[in-house]
Protein backbone atom coordinates (compact mmCIF):
# COMPACT_ATOMS: atom_id res chain seq x y z
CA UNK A 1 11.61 18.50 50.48
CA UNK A 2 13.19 15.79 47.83
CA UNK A 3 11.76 15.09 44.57
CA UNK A 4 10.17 12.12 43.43
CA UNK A 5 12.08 10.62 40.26
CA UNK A 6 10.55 8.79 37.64
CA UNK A 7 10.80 4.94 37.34
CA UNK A 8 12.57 4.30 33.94
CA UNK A 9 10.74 2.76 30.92
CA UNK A 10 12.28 0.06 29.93
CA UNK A 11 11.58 -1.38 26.16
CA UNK A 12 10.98 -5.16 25.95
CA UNK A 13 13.13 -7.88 25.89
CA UNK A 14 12.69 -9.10 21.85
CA UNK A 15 11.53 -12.48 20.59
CA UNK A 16 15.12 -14.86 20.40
CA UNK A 17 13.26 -16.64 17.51
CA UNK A 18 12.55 -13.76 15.14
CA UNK A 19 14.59 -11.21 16.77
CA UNK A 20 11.58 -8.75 17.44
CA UNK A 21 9.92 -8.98 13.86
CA UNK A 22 7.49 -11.30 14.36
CA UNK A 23 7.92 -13.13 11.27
CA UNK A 24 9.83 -16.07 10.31
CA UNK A 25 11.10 -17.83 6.99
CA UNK A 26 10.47 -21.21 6.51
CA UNK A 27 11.63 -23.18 2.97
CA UNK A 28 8.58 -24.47 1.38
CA UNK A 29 9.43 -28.44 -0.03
CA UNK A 30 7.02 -29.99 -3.08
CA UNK A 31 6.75 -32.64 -5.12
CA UNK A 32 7.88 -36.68 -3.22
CA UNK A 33 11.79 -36.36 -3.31
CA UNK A 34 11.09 -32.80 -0.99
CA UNK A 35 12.30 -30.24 -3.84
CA UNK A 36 13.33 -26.74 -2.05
CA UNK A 37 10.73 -24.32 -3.93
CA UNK A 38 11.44 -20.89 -2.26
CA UNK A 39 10.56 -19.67 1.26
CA UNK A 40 7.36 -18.30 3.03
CA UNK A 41 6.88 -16.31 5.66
CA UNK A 42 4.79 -16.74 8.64
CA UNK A 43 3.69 -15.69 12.33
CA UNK A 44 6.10 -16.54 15.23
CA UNK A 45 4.85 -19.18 17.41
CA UNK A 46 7.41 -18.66 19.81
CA UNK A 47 6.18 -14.90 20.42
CA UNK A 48 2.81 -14.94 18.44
CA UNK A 49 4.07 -12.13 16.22
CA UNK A 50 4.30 -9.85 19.08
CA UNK A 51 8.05 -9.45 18.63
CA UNK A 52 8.39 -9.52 22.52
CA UNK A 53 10.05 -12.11 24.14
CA UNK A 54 7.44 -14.20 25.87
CA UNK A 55 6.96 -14.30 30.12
CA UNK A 56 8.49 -16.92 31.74
């Protein structure tokens, strides 16, 4: 009798934007001539922080 095998896991494909973090840095401007103040870091909309690339 043959054996069954096991369907490999596979891990998903990561986010191209953030590269699987979830996060992205942004430079923050201020003041009217647009003065670089630092950056920030927020959720990526491209993924929604998942990290996982999103389905097509």
């Amino acid at each position: 009798m043959a054996t069954r095998r096991k369907p490999a896991v596979t891990e998903p494909a990561k986010c191209p934007v953030c590269k699987g973090s979830g996060e992205v840095s942004r430079t923050v401007h201020v003041g009217r001539k647009g003065r670089v103040a630092g950056e920030q870091t927020g959720l990526c909309l491209n993924c929604l922080g998942s990290g996982e690339a999103p389905s097509t």
